[in-house]
N, C-alpha and C. Protein backbone atom coordinates (compact mmCIF):
# COMPACT_ATOMS: atom_id res chain seq x y z
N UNK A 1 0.84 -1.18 0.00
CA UNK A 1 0.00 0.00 0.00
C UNK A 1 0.89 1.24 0.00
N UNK A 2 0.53 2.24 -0.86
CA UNK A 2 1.44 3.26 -0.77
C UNK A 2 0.51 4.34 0.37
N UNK A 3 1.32 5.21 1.06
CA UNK A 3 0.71 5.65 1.99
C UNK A 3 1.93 6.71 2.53
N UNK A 4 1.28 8.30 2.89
CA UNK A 4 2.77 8.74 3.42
C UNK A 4 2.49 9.38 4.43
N UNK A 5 3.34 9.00 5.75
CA UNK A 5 3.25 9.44 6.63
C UNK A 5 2.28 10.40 7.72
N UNK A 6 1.75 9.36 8.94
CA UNK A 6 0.97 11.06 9.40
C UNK A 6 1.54 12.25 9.55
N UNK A 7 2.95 12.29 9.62
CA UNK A 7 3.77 13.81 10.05
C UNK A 7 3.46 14.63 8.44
N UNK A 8 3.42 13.99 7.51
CA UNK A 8 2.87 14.52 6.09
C UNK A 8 1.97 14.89 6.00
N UNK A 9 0.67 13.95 6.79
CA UNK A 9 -0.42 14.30 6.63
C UNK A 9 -0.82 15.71 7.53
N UNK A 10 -0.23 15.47 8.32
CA UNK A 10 -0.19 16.56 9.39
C UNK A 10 0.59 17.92 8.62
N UNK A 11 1.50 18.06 7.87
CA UNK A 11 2.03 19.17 7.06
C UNK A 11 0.89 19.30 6.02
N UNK A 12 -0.03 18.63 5.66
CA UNK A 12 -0.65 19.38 4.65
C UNK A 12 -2.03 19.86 4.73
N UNK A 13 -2.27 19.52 6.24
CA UNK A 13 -3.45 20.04 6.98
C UNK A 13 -2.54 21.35 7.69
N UNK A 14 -1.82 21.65 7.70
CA UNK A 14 -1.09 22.41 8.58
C UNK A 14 -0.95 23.76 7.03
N UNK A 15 -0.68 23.29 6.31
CA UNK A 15 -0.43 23.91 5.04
C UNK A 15 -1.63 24.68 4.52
N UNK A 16 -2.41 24.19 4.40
CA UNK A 16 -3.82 24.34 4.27
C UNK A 16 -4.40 25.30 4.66
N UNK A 17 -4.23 24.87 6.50
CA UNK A 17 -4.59 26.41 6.89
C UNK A 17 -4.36 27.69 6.63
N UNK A 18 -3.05 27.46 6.65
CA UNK A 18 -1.94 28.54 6.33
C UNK A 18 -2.48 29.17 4.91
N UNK A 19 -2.61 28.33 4.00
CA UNK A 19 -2.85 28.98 2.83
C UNK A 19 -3.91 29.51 2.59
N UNK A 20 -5.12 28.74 3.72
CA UNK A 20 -6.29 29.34 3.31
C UNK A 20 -6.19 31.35 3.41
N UNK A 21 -5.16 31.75 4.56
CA UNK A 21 -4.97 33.44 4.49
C UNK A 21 -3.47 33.21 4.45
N UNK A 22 -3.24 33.32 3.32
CA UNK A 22 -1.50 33.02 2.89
C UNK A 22 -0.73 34.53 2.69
N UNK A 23 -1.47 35.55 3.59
CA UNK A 23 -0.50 37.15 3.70
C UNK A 23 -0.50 37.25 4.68
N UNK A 24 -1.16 36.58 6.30
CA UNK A 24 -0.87 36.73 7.54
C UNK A 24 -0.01 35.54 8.03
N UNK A 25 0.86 35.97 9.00
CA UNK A 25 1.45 35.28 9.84
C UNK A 25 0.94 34.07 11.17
N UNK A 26 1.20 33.10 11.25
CA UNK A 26 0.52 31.95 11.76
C UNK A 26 1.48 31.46 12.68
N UNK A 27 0.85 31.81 14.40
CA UNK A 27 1.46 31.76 15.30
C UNK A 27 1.33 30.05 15.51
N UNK A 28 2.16 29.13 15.90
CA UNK A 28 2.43 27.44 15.76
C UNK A 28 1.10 27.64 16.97
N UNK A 29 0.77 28.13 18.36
CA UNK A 29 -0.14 27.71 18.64
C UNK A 29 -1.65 27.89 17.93
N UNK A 30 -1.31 29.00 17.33
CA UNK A 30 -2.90 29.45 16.91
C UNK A 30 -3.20 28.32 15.61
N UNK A 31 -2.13 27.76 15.06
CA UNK A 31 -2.12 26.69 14.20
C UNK A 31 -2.57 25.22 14.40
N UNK A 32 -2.37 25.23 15.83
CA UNK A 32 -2.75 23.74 16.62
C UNK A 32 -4.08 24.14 17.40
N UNK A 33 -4.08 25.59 17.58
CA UNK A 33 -5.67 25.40 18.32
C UNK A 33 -6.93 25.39 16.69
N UNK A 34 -6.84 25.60 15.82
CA UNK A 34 -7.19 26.11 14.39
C UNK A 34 -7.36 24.59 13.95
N UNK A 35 -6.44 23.99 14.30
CA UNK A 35 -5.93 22.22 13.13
C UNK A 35 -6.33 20.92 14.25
N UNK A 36 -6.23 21.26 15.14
CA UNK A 36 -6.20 19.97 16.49
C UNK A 36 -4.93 19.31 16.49
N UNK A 37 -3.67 19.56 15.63
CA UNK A 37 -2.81 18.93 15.39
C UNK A 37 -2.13 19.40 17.21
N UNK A 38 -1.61 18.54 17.34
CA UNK A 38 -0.79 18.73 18.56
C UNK A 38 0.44 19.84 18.37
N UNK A 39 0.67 20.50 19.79
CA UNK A 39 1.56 21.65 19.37
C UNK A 39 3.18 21.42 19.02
N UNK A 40 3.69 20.20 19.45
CA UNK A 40 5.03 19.96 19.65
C UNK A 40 4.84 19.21 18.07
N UNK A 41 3.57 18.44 17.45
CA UNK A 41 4.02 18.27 15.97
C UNK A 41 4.07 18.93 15.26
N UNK A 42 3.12 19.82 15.46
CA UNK A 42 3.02 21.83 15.23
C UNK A 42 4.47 21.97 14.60
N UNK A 43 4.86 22.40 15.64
CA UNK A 43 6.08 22.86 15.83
C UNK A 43 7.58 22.05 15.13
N UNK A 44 7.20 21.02 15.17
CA UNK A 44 8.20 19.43 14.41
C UNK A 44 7.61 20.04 12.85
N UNK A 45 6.78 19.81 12.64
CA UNK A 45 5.95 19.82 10.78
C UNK A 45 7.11 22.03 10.39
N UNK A 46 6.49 22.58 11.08
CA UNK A 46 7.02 24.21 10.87
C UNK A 46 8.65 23.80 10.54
N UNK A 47 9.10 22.99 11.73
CA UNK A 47 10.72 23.85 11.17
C UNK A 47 11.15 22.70 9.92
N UNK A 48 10.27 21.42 9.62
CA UNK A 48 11.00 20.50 8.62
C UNK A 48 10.31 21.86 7.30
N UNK A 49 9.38 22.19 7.36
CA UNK A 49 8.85 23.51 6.19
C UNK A 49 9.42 24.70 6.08
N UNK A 50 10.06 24.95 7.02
CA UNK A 50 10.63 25.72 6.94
C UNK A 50 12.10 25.71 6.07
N UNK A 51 12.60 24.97 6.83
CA UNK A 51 14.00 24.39 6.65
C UNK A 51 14.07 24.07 4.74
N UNK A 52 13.09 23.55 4.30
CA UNK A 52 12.56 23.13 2.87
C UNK A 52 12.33 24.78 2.03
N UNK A 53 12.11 25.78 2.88
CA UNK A 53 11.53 26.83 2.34
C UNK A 53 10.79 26.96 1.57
N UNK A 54 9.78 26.35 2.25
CA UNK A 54 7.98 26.05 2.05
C UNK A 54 7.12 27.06 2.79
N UNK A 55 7.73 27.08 3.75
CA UNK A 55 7.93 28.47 5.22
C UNK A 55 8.62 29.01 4.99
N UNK A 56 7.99 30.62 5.77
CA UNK A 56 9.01 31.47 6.53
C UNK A 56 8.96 31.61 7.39
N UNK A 57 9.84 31.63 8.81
CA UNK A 57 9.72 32.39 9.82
C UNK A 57 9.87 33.73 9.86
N UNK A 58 9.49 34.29 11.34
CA UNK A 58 9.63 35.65 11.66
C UNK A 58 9.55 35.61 13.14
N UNK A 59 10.65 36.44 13.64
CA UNK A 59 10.75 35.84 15.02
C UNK A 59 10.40 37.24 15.53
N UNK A 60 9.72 36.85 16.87
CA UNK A 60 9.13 38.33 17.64
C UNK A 60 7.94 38.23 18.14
N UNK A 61 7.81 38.95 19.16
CA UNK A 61 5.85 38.85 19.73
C UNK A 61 4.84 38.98 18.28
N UNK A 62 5.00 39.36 17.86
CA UNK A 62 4.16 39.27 16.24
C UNK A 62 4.92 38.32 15.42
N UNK A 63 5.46 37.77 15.37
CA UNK A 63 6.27 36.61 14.76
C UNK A 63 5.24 35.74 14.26
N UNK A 64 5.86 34.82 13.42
CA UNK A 64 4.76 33.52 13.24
C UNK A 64 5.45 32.87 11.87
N UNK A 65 4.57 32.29 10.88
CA UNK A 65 5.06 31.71 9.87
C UNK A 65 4.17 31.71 9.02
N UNK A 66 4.83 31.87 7.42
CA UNK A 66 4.09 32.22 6.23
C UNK A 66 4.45 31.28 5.25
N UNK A 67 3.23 31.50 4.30
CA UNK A 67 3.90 30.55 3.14
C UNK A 67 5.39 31.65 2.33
N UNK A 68 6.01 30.42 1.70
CA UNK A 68 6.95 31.53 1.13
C UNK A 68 7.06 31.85 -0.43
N UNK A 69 5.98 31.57 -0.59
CA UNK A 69 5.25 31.30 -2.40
C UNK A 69 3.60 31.37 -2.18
N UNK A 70 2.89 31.89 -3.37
CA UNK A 70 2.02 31.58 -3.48
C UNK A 70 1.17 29.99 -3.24
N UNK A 71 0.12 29.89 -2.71
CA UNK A 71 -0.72 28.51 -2.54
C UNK A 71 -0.22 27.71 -3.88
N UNK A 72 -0.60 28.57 -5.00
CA UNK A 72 -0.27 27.96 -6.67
C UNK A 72 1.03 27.60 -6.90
N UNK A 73 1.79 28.08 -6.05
CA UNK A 73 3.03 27.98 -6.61
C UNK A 73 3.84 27.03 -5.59
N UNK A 74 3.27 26.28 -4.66
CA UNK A 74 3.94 25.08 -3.85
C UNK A 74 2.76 23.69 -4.22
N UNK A 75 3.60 22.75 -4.64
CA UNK A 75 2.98 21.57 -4.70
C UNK A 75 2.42 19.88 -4.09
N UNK A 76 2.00 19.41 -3.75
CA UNK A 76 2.07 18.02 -2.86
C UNK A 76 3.21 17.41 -2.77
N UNK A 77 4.18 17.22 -3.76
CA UNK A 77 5.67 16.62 -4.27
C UNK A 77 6.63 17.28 -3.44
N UNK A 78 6.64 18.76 -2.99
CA UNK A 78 7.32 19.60 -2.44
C UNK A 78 7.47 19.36 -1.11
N UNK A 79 6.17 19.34 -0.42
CA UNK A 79 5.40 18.84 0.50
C UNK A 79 6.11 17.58 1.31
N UNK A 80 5.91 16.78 0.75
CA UNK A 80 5.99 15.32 0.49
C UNK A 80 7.37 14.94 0.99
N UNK A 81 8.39 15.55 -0.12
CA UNK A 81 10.22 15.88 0.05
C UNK A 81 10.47 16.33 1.25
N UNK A 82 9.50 17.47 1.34
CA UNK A 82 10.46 18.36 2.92
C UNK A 82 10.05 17.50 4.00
N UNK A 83 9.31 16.52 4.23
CA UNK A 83 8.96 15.86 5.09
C UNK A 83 9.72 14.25 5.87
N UNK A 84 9.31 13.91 4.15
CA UNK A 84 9.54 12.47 3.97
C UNK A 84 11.05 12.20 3.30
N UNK A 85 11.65 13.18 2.44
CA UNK A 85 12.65 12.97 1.78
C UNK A 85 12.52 12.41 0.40
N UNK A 86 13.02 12.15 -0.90
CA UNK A 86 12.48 12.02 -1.97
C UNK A 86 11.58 11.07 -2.02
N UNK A 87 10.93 11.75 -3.16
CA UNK A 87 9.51 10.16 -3.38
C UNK A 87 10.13 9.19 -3.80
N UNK A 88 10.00 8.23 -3.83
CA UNK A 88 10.58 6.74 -4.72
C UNK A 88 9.34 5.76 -4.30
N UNK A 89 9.65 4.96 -5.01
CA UNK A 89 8.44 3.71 -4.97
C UNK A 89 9.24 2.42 -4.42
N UNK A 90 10.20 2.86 -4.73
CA UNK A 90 11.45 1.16 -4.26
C UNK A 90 12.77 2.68 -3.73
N UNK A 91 13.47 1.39 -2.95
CA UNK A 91 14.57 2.14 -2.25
C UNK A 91 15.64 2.39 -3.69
N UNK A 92 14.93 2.11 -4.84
CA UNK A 92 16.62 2.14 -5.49
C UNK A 92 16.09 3.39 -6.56
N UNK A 93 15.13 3.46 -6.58
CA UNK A 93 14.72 4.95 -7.17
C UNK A 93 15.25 6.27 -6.48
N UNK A 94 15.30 6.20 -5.44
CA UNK A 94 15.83 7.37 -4.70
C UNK A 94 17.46 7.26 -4.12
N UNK A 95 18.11 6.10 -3.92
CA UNK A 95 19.75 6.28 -4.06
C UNK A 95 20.20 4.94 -4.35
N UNK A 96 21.46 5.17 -4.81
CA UNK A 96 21.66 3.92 -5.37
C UNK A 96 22.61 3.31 -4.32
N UNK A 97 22.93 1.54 -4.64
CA UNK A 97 23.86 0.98 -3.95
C UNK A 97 22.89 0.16 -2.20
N UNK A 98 21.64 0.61 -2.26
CA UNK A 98 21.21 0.10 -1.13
C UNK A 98 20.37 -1.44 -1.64
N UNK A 99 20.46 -2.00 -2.56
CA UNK A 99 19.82 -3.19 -2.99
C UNK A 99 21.19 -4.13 -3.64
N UNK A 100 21.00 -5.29 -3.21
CA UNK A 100 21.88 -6.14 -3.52
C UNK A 100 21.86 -6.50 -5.02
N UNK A 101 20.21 -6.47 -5.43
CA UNK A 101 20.22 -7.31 -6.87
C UNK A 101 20.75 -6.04 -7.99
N UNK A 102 20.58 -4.83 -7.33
CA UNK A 102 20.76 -3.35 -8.27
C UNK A 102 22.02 -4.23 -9.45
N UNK A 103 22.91 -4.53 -9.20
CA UNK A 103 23.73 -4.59 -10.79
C UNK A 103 22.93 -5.41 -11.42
N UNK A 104 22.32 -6.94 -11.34
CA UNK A 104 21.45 -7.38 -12.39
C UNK A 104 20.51 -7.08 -12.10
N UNK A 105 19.71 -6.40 -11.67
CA UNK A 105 18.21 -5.66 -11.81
C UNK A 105 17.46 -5.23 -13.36
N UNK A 106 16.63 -6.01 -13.74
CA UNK A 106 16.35 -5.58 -15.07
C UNK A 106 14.82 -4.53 -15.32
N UNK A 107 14.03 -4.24 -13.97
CA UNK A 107 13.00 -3.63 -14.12
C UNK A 107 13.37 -1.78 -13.45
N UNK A 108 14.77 -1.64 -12.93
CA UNK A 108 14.55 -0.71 -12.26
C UNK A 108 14.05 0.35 -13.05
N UNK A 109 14.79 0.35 -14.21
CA UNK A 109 14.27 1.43 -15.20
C UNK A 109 12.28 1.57 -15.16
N UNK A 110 11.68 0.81 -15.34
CA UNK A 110 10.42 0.41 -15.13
C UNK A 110 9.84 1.35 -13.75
N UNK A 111 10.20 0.82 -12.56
CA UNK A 111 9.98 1.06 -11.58
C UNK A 111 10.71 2.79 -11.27
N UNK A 112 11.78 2.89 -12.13
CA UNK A 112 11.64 4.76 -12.48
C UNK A 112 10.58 5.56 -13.04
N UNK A 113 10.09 5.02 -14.24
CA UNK A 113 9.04 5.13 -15.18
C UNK A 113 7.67 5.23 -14.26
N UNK A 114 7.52 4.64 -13.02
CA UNK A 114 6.19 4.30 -12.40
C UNK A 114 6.48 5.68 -11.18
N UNK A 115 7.63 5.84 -10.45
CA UNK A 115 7.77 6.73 -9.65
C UNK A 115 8.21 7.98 -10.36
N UNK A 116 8.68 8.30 -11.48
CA UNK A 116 8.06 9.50 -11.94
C UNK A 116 6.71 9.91 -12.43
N UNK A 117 6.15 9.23 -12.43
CA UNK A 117 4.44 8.91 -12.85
C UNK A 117 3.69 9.89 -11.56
N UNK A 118 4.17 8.82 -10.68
CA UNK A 118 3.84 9.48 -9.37
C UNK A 118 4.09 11.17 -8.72
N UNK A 119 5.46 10.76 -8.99
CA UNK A 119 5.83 12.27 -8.83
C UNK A 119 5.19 13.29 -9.64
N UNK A 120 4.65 13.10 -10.94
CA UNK A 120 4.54 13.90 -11.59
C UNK A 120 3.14 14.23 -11.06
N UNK A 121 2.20 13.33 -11.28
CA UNK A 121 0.69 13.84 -10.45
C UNK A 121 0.83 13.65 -8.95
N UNK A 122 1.83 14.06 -8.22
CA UNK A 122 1.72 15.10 -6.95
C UNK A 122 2.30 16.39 -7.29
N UNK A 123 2.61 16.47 -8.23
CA UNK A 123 3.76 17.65 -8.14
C UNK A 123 2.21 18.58 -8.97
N UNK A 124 1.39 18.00 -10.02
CA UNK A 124 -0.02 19.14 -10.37
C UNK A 124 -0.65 19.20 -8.97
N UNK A 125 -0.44 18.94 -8.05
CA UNK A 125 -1.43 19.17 -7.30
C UNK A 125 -0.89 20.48 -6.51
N UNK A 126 -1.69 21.21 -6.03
CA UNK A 126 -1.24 22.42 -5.34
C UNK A 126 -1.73 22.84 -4.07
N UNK A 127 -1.18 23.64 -3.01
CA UNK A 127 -1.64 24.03 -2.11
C UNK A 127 -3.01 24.84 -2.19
N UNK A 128 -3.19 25.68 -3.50
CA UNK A 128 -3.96 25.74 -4.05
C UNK A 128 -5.67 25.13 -4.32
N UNK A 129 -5.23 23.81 -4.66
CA UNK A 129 -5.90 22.93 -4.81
C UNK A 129 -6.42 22.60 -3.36
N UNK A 130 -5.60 22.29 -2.93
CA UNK A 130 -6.03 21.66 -1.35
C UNK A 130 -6.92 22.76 -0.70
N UNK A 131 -6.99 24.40 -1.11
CA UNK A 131 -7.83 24.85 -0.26
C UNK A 131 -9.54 24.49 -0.69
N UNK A 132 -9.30 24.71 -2.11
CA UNK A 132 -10.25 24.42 -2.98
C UNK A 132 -11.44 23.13 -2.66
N UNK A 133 -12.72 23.84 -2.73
CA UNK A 133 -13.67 22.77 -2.16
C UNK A 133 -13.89 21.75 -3.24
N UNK A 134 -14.14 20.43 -3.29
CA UNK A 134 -13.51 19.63 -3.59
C UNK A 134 -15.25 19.38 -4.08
N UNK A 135 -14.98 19.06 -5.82
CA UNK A 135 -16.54 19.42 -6.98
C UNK A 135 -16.42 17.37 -6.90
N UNK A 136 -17.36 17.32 -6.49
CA UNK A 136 -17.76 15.48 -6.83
C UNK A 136 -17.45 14.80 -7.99
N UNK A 137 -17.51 15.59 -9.04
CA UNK A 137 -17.52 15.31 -10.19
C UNK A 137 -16.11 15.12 -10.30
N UNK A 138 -14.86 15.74 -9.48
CA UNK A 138 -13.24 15.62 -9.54
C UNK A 138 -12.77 14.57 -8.72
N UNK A 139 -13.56 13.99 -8.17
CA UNK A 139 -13.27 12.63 -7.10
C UNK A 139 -13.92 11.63 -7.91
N UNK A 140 -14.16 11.44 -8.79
CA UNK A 140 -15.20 9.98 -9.31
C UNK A 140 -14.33 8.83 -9.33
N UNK A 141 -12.90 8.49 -8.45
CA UNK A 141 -11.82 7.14 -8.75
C UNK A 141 -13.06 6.13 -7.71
N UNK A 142 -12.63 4.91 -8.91
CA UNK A 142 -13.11 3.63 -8.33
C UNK A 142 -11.80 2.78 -7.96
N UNK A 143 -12.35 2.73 -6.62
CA UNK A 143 -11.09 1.40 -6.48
C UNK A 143 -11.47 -0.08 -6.14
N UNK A 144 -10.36 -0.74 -6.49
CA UNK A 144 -10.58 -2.54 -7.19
C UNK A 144 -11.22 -2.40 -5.18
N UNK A 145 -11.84 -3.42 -5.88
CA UNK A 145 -12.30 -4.47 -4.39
C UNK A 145 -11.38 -5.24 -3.98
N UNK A 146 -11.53 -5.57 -2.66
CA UNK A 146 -10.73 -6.47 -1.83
C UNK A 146 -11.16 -7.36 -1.32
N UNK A 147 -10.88 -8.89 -2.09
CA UNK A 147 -11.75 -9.96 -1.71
C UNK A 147 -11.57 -10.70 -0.35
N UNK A 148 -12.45 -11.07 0.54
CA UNK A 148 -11.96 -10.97 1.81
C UNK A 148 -11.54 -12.77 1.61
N UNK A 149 -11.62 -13.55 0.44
CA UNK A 149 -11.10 -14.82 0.64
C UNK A 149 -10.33 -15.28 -0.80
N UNK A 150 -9.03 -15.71 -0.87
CA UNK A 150 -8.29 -16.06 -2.11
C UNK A 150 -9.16 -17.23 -3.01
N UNK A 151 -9.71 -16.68 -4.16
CA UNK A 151 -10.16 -17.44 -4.82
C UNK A 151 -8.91 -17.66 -5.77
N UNK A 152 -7.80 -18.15 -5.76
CA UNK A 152 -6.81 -19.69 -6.14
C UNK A 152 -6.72 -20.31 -5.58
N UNK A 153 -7.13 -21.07 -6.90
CA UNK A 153 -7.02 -23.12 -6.44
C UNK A 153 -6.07 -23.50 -7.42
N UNK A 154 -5.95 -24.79 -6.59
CA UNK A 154 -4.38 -25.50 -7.23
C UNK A 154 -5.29 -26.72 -7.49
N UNK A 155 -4.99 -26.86 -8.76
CA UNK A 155 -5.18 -28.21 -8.80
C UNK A 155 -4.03 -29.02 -8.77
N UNK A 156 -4.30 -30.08 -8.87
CA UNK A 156 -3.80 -31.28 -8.72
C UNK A 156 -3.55 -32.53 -9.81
C-alpha cells in the first residue's frame, strides 16, 4: 500500500490552513488550536517547512510563519520531500547501492518510469488545490475491491 506518513499528513493540513490566508502570519499555537494537530508536531511539521523553504519564519511577539510562495506555486511533491525525503516507490529509485540485486536488476528502469508517474501527479497538485472545495464530479476514482477470501485453487 502506498501511503505517506501522518507527520505529512499533518504538514498538509497544517499547510492548508496557512494557505487558506496566505498574507498573515501563523502563530504554531494558533495553528494547533485552528488544526487539532498537537503543538510539539506543530512545531516538528514548521521547522522541517521551513528548513525546505515552504515556510518562513519571523521571530518576535508578532512573529509567526508564512507561506513563502504563493498557494499555486507550492505543490504536494514539495510537500511530500520536505517531510519524507524524496519520493521513490522502491529504495533504489531514490539512491543507489542500497539493494543487492541493483547490478542485475532488469525492471529498475520500469519502476523509475512508475515513480516518476507518481511524482509527476503530486507535483499538479497544489496548495492551491487543497484549499479548494472539492466538486464530486473531480473525485469519481473507483477502487478494485478487496476480496476478503483467495479465490486460487491449485489443482492437482
Amino acid at each position: 500500500m502506498l501511503r505517506v506518513s501522518k507527520l505529512t499528513d499533518y504538514a498538509t493540513v497544517i499547510l492548508t490552513h496557512i494557505a487558506h490566508q496566505p498574507d498573515e502570519l501563523h502563530a504554531a499555537s494558533d495553528i494547533t488550536q485552528a488544526t487539532g494537530v498537537a503543538l510539539p508536531t506543530v512545531s516538528k511539521v514548521l521547522k522541517f517547512l521551513s528548513k525546505a523553504n515552504i515556510l518562513t519564519s519571523h521571530r518576535g511577539s508578532k512573529g509567526g510563519y508564512a507561506l513563502a510562495n504563493k498557494p499555486n506555486e507550492t505543490n504536494v511533491a514539495e510537500v511530500i520531500t520536505a517531510i519524507e525525503g524524496p519520493i521513490g516507490m522502491t529504495e533504489c529509485t531514490t539512491s543507489e547501492g542500497t539493494c543487492e540485486q541493483e547490478s542485475s536488476c532488469e525492471i529498475k528502469g520500469n519502476w523509475n518510469l512508475i515513480n516518476r508517474a507518481v511524482y509527476t501527479a503530486l507535483e499538479a497538485v497544489t496548495l492551491a488545490d487543497m484549499v479548494a472545495p472539492v466538486r464530486q464530479q473531480a473525485v469519481n476514482v473507483v477502487m478494485p475491491r478487496t476480496k476478503e477470501t483467495n479465490e486460487l485453487k491449485v489443482e492437482s
